[in-house]
N, C-alpha and C. Protein backbone atom coordinates (compact mmCIF):
# COMPACT_ATOMS: atom_id res chain seq x y z
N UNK A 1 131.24 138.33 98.57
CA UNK A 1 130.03 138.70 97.86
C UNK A 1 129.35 139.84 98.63
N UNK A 2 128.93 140.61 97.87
CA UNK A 2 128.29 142.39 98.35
C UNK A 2 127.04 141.61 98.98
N UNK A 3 126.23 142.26 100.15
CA UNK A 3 125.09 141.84 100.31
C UNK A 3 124.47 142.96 98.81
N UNK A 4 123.13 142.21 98.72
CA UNK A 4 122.25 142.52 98.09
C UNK A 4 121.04 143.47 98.34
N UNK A 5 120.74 144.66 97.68
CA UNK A 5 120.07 145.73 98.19
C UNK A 5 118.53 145.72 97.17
N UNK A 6 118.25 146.12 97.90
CA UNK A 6 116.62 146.27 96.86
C UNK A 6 116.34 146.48 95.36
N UNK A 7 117.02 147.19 95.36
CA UNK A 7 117.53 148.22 93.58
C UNK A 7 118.37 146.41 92.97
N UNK A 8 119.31 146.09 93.79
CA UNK A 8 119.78 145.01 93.14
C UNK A 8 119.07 144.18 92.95
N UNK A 9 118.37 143.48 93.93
CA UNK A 9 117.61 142.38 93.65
C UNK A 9 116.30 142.51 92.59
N UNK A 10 115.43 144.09 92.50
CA UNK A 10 115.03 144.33 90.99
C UNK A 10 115.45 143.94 89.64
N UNK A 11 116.78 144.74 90.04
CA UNK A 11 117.50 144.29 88.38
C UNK A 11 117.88 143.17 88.24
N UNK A 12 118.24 142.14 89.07
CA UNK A 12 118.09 140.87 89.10
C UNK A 12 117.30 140.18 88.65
N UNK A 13 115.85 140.43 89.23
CA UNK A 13 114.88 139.50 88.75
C UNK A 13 114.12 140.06 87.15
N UNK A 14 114.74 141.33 86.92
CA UNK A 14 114.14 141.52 85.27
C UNK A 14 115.25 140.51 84.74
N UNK A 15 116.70 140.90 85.35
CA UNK A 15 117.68 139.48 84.50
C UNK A 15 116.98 138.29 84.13
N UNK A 16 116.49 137.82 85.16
CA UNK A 16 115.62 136.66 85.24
C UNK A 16 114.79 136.41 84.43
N UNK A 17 114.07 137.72 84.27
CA UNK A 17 112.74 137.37 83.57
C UNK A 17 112.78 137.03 81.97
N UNK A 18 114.63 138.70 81.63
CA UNK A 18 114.64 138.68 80.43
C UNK A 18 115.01 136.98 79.89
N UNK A 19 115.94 136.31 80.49
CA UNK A 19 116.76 134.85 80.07
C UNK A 19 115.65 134.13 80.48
N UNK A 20 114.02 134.31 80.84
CA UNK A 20 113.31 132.90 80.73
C UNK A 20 112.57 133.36 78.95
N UNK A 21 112.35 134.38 78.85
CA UNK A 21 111.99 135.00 77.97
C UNK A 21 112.78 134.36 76.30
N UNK A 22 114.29 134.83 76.78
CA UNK A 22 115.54 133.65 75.84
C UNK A 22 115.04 132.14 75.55
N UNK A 23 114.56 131.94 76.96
CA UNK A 23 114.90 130.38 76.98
C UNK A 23 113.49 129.36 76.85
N UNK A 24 112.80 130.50 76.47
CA UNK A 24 111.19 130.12 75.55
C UNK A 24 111.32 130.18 74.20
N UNK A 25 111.81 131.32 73.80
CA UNK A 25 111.89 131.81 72.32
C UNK A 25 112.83 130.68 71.70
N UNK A 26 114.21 130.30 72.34
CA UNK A 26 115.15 129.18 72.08
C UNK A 26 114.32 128.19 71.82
N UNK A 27 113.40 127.63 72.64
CA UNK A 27 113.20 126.29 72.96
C UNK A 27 111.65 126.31 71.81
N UNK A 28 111.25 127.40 71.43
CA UNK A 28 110.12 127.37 70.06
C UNK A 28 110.89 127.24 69.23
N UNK A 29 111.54 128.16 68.67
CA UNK A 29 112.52 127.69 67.79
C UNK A 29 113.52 126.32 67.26
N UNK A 30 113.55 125.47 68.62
CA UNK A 30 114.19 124.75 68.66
C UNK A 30 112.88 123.60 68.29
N UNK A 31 111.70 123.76 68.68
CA UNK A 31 110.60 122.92 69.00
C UNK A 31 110.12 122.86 67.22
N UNK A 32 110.25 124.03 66.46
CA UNK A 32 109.49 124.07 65.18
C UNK A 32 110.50 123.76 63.99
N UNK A 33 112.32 123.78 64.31
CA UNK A 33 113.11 123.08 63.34
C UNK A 33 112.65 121.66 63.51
N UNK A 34 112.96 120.94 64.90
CA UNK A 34 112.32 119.77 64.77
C UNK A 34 111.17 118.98 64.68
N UNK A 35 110.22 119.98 64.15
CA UNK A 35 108.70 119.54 63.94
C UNK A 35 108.52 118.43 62.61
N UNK A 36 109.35 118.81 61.76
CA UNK A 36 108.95 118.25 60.55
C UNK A 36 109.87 116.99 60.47
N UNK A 37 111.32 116.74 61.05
CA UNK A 37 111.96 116.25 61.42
C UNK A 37 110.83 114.93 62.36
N UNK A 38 110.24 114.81 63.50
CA UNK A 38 109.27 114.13 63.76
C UNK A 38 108.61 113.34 63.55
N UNK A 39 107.71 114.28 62.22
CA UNK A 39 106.97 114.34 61.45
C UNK A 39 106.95 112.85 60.79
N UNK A 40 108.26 113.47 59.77
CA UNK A 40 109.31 112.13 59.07
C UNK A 40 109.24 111.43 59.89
N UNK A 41 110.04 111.23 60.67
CA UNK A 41 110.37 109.92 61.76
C UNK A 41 109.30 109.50 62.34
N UNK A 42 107.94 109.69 62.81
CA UNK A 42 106.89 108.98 63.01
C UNK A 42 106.19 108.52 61.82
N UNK A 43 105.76 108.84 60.75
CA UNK A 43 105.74 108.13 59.44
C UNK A 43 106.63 106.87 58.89
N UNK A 44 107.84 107.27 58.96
CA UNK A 44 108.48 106.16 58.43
C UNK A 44 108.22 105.01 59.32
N UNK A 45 108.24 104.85 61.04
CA UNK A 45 108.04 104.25 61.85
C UNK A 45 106.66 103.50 62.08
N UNK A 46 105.72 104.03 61.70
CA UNK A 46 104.47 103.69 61.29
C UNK A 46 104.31 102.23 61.33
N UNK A 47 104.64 102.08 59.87
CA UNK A 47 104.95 100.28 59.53
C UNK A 47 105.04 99.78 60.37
N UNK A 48 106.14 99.70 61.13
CA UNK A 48 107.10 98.98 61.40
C UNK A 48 106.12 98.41 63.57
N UNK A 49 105.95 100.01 63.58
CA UNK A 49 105.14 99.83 64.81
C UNK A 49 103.93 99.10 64.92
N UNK A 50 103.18 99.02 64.00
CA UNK A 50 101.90 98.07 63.47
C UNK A 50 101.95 96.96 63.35
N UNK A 51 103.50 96.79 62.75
CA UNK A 51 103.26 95.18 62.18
C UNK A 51 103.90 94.38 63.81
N UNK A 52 104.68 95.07 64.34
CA UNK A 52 105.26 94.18 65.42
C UNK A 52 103.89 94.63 67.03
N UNK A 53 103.41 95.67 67.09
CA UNK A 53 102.05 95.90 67.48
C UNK A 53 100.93 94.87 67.73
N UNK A 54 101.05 94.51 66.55
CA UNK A 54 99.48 93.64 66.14
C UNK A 54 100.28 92.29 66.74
N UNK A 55 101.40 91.73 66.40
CA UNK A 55 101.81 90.43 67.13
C UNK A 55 102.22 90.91 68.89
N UNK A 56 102.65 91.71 69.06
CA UNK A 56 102.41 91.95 70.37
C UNK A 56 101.33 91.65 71.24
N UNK A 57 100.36 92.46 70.94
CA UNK A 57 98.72 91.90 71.24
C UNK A 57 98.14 90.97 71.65
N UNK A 58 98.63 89.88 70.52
CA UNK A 58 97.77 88.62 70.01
C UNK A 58 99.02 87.74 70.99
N UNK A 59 100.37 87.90 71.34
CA UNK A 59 101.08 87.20 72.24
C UNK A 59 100.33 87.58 73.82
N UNK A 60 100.04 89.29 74.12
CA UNK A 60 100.20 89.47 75.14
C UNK A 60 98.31 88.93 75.51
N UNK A 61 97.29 88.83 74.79
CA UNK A 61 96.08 88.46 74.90
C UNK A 61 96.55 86.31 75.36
N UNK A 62 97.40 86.00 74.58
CA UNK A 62 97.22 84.64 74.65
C UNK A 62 97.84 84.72 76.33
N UNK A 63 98.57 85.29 76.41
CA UNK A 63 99.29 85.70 77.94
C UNK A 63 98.40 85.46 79.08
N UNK A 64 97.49 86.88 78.50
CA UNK A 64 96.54 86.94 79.69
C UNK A 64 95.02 85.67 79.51
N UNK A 65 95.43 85.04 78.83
CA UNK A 65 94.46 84.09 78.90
C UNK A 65 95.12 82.74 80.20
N UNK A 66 95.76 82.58 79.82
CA UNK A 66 96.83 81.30 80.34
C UNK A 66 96.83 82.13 82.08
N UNK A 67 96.99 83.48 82.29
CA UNK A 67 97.65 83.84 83.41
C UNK A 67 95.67 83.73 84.48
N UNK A 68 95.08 84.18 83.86
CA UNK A 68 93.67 83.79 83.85
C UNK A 68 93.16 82.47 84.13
N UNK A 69 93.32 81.57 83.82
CA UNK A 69 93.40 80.05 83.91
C UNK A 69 94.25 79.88 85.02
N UNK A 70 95.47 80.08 85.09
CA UNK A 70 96.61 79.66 86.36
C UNK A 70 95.58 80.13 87.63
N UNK A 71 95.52 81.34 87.98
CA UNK A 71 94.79 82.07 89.24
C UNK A 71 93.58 82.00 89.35
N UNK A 72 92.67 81.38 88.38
CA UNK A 72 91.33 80.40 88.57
C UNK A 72 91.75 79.28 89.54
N UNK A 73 93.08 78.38 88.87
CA UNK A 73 92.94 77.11 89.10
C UNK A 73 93.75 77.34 90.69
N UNK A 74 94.37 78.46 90.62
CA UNK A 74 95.03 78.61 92.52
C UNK A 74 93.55 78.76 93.58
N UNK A 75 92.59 79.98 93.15
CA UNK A 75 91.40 80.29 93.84
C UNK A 75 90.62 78.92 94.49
N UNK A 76 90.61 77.89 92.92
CA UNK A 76 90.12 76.84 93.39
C UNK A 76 90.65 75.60 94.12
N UNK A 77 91.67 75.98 94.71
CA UNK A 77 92.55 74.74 95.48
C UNK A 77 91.95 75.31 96.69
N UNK A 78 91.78 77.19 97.24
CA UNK A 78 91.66 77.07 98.78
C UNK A 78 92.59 77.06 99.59
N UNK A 79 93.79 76.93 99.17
CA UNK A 79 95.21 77.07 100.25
C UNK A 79 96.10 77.75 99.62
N UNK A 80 96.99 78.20 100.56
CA UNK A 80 98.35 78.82 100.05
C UNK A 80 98.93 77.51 99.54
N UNK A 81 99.35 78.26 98.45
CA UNK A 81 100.73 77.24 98.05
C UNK A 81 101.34 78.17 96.41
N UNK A 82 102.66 77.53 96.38
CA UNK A 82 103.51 78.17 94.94
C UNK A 82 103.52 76.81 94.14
N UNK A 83 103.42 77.26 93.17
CA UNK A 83 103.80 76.32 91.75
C UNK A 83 104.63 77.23 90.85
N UNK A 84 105.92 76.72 90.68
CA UNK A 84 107.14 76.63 90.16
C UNK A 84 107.87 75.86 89.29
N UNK A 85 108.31 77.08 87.97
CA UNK A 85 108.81 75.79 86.79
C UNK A 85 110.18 76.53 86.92
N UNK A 86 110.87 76.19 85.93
CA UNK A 86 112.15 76.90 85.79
C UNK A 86 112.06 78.45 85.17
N UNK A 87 111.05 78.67 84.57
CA UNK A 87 110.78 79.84 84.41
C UNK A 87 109.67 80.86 85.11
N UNK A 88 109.18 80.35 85.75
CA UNK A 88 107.55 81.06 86.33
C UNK A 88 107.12 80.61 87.23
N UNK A 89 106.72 81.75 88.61
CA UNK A 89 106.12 81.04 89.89
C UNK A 89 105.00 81.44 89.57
N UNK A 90 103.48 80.80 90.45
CA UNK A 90 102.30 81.43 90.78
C UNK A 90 102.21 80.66 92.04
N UNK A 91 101.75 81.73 92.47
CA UNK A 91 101.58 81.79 93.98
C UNK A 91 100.43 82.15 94.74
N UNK A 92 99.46 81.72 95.86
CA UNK A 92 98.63 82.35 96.33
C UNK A 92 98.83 81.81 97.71
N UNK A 93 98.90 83.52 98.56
CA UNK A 93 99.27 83.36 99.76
C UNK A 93 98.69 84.17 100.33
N UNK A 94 98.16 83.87 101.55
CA UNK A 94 97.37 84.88 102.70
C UNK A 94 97.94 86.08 103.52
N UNK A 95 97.75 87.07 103.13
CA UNK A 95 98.27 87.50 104.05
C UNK A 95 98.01 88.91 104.91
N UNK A 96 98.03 88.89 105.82
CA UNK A 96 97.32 89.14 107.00
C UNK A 96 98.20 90.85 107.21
N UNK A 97 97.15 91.80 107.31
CA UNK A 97 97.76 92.71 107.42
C UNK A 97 97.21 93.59 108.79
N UNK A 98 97.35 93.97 109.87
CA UNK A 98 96.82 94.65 111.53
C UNK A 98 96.77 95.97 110.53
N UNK A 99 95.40 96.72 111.09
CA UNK A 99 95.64 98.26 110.54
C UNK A 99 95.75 98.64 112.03
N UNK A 100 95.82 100.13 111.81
CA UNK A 100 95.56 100.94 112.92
C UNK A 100 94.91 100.60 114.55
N UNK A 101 94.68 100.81 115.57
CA UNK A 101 94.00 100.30 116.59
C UNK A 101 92.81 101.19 116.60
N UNK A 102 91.61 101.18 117.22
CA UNK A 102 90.51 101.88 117.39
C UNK A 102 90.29 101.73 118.69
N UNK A 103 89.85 102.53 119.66
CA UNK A 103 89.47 102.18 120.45
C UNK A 103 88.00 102.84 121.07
N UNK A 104 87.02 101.80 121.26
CA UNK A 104 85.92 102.43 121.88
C UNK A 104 86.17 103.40 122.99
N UNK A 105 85.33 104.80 122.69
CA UNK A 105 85.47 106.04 123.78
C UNK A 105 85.01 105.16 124.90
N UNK A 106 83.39 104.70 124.91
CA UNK A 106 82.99 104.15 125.98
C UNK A 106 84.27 103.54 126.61
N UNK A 107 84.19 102.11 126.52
CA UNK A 107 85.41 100.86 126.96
C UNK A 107 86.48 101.84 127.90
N UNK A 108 86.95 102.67 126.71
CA UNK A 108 88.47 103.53 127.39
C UNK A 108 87.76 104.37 128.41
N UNK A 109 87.16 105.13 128.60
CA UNK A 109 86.42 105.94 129.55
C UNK A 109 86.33 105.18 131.05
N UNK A 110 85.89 104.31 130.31
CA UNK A 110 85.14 102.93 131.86
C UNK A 110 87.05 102.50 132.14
N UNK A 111 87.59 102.31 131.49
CA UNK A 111 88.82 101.47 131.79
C UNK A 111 89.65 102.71 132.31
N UNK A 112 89.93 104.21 131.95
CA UNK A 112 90.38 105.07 132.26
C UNK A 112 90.39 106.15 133.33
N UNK A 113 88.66 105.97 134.07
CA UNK A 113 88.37 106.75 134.70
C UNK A 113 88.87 106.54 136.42
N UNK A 114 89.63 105.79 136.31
CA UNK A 114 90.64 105.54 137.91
C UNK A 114 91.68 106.17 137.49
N UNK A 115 91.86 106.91 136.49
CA UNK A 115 93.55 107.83 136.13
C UNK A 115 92.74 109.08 136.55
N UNK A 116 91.82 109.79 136.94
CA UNK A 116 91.54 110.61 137.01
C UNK A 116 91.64 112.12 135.68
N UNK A 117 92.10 113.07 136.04
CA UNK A 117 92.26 113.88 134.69
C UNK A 117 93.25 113.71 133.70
N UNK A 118 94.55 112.65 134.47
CA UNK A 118 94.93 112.33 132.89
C UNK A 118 93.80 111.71 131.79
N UNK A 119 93.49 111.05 132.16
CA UNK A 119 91.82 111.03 131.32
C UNK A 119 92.19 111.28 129.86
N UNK A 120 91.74 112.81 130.21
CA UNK A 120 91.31 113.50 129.44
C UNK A 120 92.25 114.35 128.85
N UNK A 121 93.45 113.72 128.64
CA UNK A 121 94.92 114.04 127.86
C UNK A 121 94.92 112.96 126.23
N UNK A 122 94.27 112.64 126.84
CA UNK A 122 93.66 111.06 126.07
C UNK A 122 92.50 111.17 125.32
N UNK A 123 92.01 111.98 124.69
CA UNK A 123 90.51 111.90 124.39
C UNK A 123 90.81 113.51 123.33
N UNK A 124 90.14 113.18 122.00
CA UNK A 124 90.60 113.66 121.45
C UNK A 124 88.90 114.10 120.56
N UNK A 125 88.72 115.23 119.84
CA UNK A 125 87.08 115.11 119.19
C UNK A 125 87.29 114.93 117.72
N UNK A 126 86.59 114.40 117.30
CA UNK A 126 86.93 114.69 115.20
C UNK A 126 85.86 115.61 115.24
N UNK A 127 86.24 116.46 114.43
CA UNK A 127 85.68 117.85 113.79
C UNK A 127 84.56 117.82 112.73
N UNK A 128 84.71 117.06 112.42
CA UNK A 128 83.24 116.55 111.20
C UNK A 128 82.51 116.25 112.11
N UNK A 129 82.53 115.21 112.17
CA UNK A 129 81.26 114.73 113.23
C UNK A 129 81.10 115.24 114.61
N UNK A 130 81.72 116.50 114.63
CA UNK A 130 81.34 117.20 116.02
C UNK A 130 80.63 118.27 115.41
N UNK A 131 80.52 118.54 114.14
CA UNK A 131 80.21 119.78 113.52
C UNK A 131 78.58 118.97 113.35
N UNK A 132 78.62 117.49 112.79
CA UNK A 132 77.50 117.35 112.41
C UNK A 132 76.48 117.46 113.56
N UNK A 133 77.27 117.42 114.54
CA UNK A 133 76.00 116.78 115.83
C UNK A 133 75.91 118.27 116.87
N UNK A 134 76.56 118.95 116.71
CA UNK A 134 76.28 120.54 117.06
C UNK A 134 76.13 121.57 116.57
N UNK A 135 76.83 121.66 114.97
CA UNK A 135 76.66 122.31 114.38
C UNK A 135 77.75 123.64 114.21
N UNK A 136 78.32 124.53 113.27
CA UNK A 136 79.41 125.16 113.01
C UNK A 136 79.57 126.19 114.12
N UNK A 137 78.46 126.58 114.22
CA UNK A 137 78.45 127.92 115.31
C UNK A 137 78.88 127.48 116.63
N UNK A 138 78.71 126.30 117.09
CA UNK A 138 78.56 125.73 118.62
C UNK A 138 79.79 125.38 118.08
N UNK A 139 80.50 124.61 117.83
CA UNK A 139 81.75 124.17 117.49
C UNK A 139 83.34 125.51 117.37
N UNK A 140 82.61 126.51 116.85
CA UNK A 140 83.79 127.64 116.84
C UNK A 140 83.51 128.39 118.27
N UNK A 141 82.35 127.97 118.90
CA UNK A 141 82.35 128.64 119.92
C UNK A 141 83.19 128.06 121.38
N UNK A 142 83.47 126.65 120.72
CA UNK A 142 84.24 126.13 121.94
C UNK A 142 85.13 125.65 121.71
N UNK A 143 85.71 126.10 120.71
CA UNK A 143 87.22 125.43 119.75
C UNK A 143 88.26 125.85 120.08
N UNK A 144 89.44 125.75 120.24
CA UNK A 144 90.91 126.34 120.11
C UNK A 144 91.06 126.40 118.56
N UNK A 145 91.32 127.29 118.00
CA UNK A 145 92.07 127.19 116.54
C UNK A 145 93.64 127.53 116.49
N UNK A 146 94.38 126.65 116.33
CA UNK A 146 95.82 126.53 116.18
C UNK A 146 96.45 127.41 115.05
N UNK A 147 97.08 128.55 115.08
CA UNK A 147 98.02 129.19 113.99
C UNK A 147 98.78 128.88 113.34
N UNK A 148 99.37 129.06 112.11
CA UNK A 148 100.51 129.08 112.11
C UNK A 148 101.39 129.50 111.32
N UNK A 149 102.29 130.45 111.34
CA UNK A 149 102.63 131.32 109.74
C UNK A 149 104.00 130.63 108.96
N UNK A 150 103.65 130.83 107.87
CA UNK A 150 104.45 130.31 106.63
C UNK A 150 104.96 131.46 105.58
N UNK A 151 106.19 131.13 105.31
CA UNK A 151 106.98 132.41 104.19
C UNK A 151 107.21 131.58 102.81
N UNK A 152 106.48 131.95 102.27
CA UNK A 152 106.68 131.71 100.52
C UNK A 152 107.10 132.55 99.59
N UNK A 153 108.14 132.07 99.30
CA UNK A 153 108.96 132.55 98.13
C UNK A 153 109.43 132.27 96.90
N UNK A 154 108.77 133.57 96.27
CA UNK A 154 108.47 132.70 94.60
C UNK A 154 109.19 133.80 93.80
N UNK A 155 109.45 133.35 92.65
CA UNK A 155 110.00 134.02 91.14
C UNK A 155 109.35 133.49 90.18
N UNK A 156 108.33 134.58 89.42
CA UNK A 156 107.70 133.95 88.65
C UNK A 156 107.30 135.02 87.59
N UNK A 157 107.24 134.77 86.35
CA UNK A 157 106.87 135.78 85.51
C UNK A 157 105.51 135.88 85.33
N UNK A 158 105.32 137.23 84.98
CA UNK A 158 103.96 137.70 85.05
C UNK A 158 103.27 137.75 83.61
């Protein structure tokens, strides 16, 4: 394969542009034979969606009545436990999830300050609330701001 030169990669991307151009005009065309086609077929379907619709409903309402009642009557027992038929569990179980750790600056400071300047390898500021309590100007004035460059590459019609 030739490398690719400037002049090429132009005429390339009008290629491009002309076959999305194709492949809009195709796909209207294709979109407005089958419009009426649709059309028909959601009409005739109509019926049919209504009548099994409306019993859907009135099954899936009696559903949520019963499922309503079950998880009342678990809330009010107070313990984990499952109830199990041959078709259907309900279940209510505790369960315990650890988030993240926090740790008080103070506490760590007092507990840290026999490491000497590793310390302060350890200690980190949030930016909101350093902004709120000094304010934007004092904050860019003693900030590092980290770089970093990114290449984006796009094909896109205009």
């Amino acid at each position: 394969m030739a490398k690719l030169t400037k002049g090429g990669a132009l005429e390339l991307i009008e290629s491009w542009a002309a076959l999305q151009a194709k492949i809009a005009k195709a796909e209207e065309k294709r979109n407005a034979e089958m419009a009426p086609l649709i059309e028909r077929h959601n009409e005739e379907l109509k019926p049919v969606i209504e009548r099994h619709d409306t019993r859907i409903a009135k099954l899936a309402d009696e559903a949520e009545a019963i499922e309503q009642q079950v998880l009342a009557y678990l809330q009010e027992q107070g313990k984990d436990q499952v109830l199990a038929t041959g078709k259907a569990i309900a279940q209510q179980k505790t369960e315990i999830k650890i988030g993240s750790r926090t740790i008080d600056p103070q506490k760590f400071i007092e507990a840290a300050k026999s490491r000497g300047q590793a310390m302060w390898d350890c200690i980190s500021v949030g930016v909101a609330k350093a902004i709120k309590l000094l304010g934007e100007d004092e904050i860019d004035r003693i900030a590092e701001k980290k770089t970093t460059e990114t290449v984006v590459r796009t094909l896109r019609l205009q």
